[in-house]
Protein backbone atom coordinates (compact mmCIF):
# COMPACT_ATOMS: atom_id res chain seq x y z
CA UNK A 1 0.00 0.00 0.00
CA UNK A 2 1.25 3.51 -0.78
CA UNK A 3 1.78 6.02 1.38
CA UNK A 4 -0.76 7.90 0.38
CA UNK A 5 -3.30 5.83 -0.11
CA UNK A 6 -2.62 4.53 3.99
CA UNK A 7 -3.01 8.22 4.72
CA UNK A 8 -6.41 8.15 3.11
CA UNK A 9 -7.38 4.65 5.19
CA UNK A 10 -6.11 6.18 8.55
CA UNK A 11 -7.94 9.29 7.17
CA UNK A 12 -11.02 7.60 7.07
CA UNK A 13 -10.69 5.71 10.10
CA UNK A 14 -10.46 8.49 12.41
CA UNK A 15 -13.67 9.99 10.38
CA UNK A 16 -15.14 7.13 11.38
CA UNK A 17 -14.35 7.25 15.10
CA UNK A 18 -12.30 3.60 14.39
CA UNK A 19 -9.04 5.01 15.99
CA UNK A 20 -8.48 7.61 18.06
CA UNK A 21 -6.57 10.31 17.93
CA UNK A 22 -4.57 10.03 20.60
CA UNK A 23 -3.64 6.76 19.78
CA UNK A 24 -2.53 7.15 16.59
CA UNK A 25 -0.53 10.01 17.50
CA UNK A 26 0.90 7.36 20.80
CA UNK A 27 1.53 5.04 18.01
CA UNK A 28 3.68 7.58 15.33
CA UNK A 29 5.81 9.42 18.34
CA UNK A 30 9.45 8.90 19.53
CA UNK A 31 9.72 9.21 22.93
CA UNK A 32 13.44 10.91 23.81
CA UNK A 33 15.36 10.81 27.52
CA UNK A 34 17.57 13.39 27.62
CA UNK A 35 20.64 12.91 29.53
CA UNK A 36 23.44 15.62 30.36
CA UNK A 37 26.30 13.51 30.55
CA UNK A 38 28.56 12.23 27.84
CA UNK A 39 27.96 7.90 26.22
CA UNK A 40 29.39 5.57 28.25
CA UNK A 41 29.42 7.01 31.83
CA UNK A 42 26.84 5.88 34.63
CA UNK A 43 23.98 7.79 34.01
CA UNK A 44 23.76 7.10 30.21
CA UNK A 45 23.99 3.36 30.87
CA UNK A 46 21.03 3.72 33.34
CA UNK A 47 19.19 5.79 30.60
CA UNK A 48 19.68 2.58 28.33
CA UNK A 49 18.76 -0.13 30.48
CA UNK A 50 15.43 1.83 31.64
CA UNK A 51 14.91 2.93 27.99
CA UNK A 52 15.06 -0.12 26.19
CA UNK A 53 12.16 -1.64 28.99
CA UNK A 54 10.18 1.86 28.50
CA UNK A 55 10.20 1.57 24.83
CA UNK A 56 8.21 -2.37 24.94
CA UNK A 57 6.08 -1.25 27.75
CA UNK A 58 5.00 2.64 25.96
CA UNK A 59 4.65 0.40 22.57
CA UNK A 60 6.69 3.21 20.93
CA UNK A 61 10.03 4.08 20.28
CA UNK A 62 12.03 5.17 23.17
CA UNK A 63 15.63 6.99 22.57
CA UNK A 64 17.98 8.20 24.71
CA UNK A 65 19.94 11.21 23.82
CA UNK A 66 22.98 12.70 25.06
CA UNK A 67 23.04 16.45 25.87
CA UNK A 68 26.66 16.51 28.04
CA UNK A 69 28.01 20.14 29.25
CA UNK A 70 27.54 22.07 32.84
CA UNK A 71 27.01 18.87 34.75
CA UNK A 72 23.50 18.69 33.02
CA UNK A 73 22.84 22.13 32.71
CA UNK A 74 22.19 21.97 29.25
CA UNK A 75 19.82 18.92 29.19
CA UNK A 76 17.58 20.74 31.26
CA UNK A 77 17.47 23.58 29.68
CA UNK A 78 16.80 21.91 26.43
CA UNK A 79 14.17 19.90 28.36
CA UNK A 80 12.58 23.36 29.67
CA UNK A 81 12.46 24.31 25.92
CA UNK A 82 10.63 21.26 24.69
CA UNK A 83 7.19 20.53 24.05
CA UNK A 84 5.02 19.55 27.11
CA UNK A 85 3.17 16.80 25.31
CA UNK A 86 4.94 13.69 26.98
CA UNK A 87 7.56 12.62 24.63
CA UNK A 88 10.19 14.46 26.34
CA UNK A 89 11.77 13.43 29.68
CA UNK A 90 15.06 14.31 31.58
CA UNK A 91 16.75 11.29 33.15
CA UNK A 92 18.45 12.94 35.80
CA UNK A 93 19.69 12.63 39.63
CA UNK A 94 20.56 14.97 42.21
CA UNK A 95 23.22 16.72 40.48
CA UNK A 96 20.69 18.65 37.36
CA UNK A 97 17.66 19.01 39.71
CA UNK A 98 18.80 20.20 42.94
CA UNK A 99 22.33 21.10 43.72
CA UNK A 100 22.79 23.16 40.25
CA UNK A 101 20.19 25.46 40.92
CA UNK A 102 21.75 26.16 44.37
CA UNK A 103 25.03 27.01 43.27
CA UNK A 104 24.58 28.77 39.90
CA UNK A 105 23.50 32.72 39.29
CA UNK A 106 21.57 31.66 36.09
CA UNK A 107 20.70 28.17 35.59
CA UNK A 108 18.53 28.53 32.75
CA UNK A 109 15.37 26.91 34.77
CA UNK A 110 13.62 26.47 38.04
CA UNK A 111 13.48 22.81 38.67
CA UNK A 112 10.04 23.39 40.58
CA UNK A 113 8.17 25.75 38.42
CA UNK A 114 9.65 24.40 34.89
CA UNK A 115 9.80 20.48 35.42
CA UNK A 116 7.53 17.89 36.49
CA UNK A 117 8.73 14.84 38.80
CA UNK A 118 7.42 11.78 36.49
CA UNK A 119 8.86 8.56 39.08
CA UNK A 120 11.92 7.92 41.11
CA UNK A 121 13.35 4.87 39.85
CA UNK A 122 16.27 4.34 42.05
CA UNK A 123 18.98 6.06 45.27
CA UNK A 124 22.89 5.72 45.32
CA UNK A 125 25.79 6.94 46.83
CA UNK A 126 28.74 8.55 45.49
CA UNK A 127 31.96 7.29 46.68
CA UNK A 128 35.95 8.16 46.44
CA UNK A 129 38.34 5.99 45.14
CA UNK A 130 41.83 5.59 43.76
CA UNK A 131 44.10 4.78 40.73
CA UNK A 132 45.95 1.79 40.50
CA UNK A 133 49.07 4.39 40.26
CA UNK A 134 48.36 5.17 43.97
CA UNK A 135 49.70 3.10 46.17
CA UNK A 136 47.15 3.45 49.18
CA UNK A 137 44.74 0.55 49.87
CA UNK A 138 42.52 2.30 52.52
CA UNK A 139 41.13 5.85 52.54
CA UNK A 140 43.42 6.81 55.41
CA UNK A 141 46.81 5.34 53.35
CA UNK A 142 45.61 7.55 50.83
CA UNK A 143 45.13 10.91 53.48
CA UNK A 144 48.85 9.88 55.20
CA UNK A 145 50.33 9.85 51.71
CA UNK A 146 49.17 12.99 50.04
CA UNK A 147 49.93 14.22 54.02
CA UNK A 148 53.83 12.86 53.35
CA UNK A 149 53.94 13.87 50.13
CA UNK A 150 53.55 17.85 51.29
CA UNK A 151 49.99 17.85 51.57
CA UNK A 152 48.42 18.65 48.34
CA UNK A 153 46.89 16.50 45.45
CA UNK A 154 44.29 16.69 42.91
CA UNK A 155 40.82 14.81 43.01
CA UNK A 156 39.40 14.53 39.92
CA UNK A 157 35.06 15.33 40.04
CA UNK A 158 32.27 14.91 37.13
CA UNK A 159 31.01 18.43 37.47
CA UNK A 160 32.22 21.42 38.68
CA UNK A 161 30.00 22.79 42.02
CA UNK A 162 28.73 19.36 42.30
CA UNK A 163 28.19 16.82 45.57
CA UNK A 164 31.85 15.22 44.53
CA UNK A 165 33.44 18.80 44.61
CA UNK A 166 32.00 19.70 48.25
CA UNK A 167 33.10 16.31 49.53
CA UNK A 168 36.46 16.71 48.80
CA UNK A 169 36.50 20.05 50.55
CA UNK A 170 35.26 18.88 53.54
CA UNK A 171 38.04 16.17 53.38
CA UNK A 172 40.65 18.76 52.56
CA UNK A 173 39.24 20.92 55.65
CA UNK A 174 38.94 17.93 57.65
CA UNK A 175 42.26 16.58 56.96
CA UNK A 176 44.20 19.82 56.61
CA UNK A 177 44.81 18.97 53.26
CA UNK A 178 44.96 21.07 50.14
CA UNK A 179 43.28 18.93 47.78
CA UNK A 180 42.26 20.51 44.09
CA UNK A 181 38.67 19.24 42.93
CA UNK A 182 39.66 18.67 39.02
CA UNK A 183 35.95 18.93 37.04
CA UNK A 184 35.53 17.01 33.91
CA UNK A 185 32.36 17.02 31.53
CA UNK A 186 31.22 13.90 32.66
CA UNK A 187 32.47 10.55 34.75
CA UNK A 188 33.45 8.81 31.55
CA UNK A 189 36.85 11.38 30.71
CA UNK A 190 37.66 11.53 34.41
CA UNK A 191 37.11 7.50 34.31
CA UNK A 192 39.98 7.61 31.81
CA UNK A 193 42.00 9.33 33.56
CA UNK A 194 41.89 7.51 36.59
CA UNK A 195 42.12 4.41 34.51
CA UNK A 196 45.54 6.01 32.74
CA UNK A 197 46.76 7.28 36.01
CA UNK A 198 46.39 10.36 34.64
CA UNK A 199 45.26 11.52 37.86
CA UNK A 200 45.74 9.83 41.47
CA UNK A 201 41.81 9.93 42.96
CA UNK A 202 38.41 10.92 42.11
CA UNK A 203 34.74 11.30 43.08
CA UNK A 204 31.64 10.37 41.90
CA UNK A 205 28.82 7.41 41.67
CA UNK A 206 29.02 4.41 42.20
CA UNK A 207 27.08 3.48 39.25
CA UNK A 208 30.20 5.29 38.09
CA UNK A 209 33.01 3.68 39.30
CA UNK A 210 31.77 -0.02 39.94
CA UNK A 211 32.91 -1.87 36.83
CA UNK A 212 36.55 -1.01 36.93
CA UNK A 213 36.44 -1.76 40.65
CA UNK A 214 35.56 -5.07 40.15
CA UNK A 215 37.89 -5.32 37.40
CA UNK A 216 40.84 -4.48 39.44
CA UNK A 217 41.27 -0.96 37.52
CA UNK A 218 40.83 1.32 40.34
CA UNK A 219 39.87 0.74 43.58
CA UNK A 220 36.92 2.44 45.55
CA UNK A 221 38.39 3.07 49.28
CA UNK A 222 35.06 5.21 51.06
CA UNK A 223 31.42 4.92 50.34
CA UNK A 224 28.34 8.11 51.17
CA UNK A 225 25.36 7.03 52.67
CA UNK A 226 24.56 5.35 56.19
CA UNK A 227 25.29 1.55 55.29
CA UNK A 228 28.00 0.00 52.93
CA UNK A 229 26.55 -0.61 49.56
CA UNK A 230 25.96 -4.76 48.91
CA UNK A 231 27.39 -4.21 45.54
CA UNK A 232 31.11 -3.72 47.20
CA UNK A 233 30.45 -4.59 51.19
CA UNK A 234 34.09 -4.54 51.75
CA UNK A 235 34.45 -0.74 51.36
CA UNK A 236 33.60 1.65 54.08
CA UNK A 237 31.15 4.37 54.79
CA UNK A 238 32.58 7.82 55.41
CA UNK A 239 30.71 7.54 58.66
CA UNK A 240 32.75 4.98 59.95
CA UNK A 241 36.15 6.63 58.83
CA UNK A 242 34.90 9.25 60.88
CA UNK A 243 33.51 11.67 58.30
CA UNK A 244 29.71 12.63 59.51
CA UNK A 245 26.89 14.69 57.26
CA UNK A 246 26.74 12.27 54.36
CA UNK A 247 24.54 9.85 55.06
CA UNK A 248 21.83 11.18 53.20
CA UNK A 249 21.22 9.90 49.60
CA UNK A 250 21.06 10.87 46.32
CA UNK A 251 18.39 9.71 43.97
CA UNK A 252 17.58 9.07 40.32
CA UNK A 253 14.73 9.69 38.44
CA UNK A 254 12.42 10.93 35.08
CA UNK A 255 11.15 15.07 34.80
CA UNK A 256 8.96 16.08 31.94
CA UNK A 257 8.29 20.18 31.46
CA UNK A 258 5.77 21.87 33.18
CA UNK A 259 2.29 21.47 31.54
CA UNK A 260 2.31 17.78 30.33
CA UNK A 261 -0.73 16.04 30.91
CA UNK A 262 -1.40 14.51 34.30
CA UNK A 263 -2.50 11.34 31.77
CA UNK A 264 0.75 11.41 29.58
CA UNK A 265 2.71 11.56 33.40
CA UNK A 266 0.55 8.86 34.43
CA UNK A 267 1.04 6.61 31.44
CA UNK A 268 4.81 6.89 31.92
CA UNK A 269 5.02 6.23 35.34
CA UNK A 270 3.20 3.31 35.38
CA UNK A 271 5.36 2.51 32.74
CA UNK A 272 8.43 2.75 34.90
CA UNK A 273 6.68 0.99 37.63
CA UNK A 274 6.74 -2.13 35.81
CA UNK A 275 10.23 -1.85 33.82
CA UNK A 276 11.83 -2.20 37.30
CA UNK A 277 9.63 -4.60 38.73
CA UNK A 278 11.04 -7.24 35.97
CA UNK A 279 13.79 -8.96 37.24
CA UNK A 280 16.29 -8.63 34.76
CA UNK A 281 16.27 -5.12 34.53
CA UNK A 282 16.00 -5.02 38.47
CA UNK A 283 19.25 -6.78 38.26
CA UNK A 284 21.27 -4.93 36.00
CA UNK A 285 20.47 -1.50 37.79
CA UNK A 286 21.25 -3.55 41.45
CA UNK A 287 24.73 -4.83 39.44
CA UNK A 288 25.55 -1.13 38.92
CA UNK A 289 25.33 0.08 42.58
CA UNK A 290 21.97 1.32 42.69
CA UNK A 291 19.11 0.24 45.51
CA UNK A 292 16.40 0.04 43.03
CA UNK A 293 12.68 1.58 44.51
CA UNK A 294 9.56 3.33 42.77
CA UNK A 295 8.54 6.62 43.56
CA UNK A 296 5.57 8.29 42.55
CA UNK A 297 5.74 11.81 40.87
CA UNK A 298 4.89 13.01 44.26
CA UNK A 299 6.84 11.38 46.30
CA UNK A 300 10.33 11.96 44.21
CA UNK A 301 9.30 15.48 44.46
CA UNK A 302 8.94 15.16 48.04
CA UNK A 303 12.65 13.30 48.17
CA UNK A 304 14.24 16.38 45.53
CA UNK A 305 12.85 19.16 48.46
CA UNK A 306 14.19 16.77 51.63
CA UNK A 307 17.22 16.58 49.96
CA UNK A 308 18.19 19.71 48.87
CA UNK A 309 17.48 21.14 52.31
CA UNK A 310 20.35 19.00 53.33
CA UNK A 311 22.82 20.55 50.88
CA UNK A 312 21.88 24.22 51.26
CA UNK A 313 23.02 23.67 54.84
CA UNK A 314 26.55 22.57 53.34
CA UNK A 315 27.08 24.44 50.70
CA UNK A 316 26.36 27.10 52.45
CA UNK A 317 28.66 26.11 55.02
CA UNK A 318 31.08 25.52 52.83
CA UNK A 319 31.09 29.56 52.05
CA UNK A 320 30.69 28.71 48.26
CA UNK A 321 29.35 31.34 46.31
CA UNK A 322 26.70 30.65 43.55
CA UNK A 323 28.70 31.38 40.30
């Protein structure tokens, strides 16, 4: 059949009240996640897994799409600019949605009054670890040897003004240490770094760090959060090295702009709901680092607001000035 003689049947069709607009429209759309970090990094494997579930649950296509720059500044601008019409969502976690806003003059948005919560898919902690060119096996052998070695090192970050960056001030402070926070555009350069020795430690996810931990490439030495993490039980809380005011956790999850329809939200978080109730997907996300959990729109909303009332306290503590 010819294309244009298919346009007439669909034509006719929805003249006849035989499909529905909506669902035709369902049917013919591409569904994009925006993420604002480069391929091959944590948070654009997470897009993937989710995505490819998403995409056989929605019945349409579902693509992920890379926006990398300002720590995810740019995604969510771009997703501030789309269309509100459901077929454009921001996979994101703490870093985009609450700590950005807090530290930068002009964002480009207002994570409450230009994006949506859709679901909360997952938490996770972000942890510190170090290159196989540095000889420490513990987080203290690493804190005596930059101490012996005059006191100053660099720590590479993902993001500059990020959760990473104000954790290794407070270990600098802490430790009387001058330690430089290196940001990269993303965890998968400062991954190669780290990998090439290029530079001695770094910060960020452990979604981020996990695979070349367990294959011996670099070796996470301190975890965030209140418990160890089952994916690497062997490594340490900050809490118990003596490092208090982390414990609270980070958190992943799906924004659509302002406006979308409360059915088009609805649809996708249901959606979501089920992806990561199927065990293999539940699996892959638990094999990365993550503690896997649904959230409803409202209750990730509720998590962004508890959360960033924790980190206004530090950065402002901190005496960093929004740049």
């Amino acid at each position: 059949m010819t294309a244009s003689r298919l346009s007439l049947v669909r034509r006719a069709l929805l003249a006849a009240g035989l499909v529905g607009t909506l669902g035709l429209a369902q049917a013919q759309s591409t569904t994009r996640v925006l993420v604002g970090f480069p391929p091959g990094g944590g948070t654009d494997a997470i897009a993937r897994i989710l995505g490819e579930r998403l995409q056989q649950d929605l019945g349409s296509p579902v693509v992920v799409e890379n926006k990398p720059g300002a720590g995810g500044q740019l995604a969510a601008q771009a997703l501030k600019a789309s269309a509100a019409d459901g077929h454009t969502l921001f996979l994101s976690h703490d870093h985009s949605i609450t700590i950005l806003p807090m530290v930068t003059k002009n964002p480009g948005y207002d994570s409450a009054k230009d994006f949506v919560p859709v679901a909360g898919f997952a938490t996770f902690v972000n942890a510190f670890a170090v290159s196989n060119g540095t000889p420490a096996q513990s987080f203290k052998a690493y804190i005596d040897g930059v101490k012996a070695a005059g006191g100053k090192s660099t720590v590479g970050i993902p993001a500059p003004a990020s959760v990473p960056q104000f954790l290794v001030d407070v270990i600098a402070k802490q430790n009387k240490l001058d330690l430089v926070a290196a940001p990269y555009k993303g965890s998968a350069p400062m991954m190669g770094d780290m990998i090439g020795n290029q530079i001695p430690a770094g910060v960020a996810s452990i979604p981020d760090f996990i695979e070349n931990h367990k294959a011996g490439k670099l070796r996470v030495v301190a975890v965030m959060g209140s418990q160890r993490q089952a994916a690497m039980p062997e490594v340490p809380t900050f809490a118990e090295l003596g490092l208090k005011g982390f414990e609270d956790v980070p958190y992943y999850g799906l924004f659509a702009p302002a406006g979308t329809p409360k059915a088009a939200i609805d649809r996708i978080a249901q959606a979501v709901q089920k992806a990561i109730a199927q065990p293999d997907v539940r699996d892959k996300l638990t094999a990365m680092g993550l503690t896997v959990g649904f959230m409803s729109g409202a209750q990730l909303g509720a998590r962004e607001q508890a959360y960033g009332k924790v980190w206004a306290k530090i950065i402002k503590d901190s005496g960093f000035q929004p740049q």
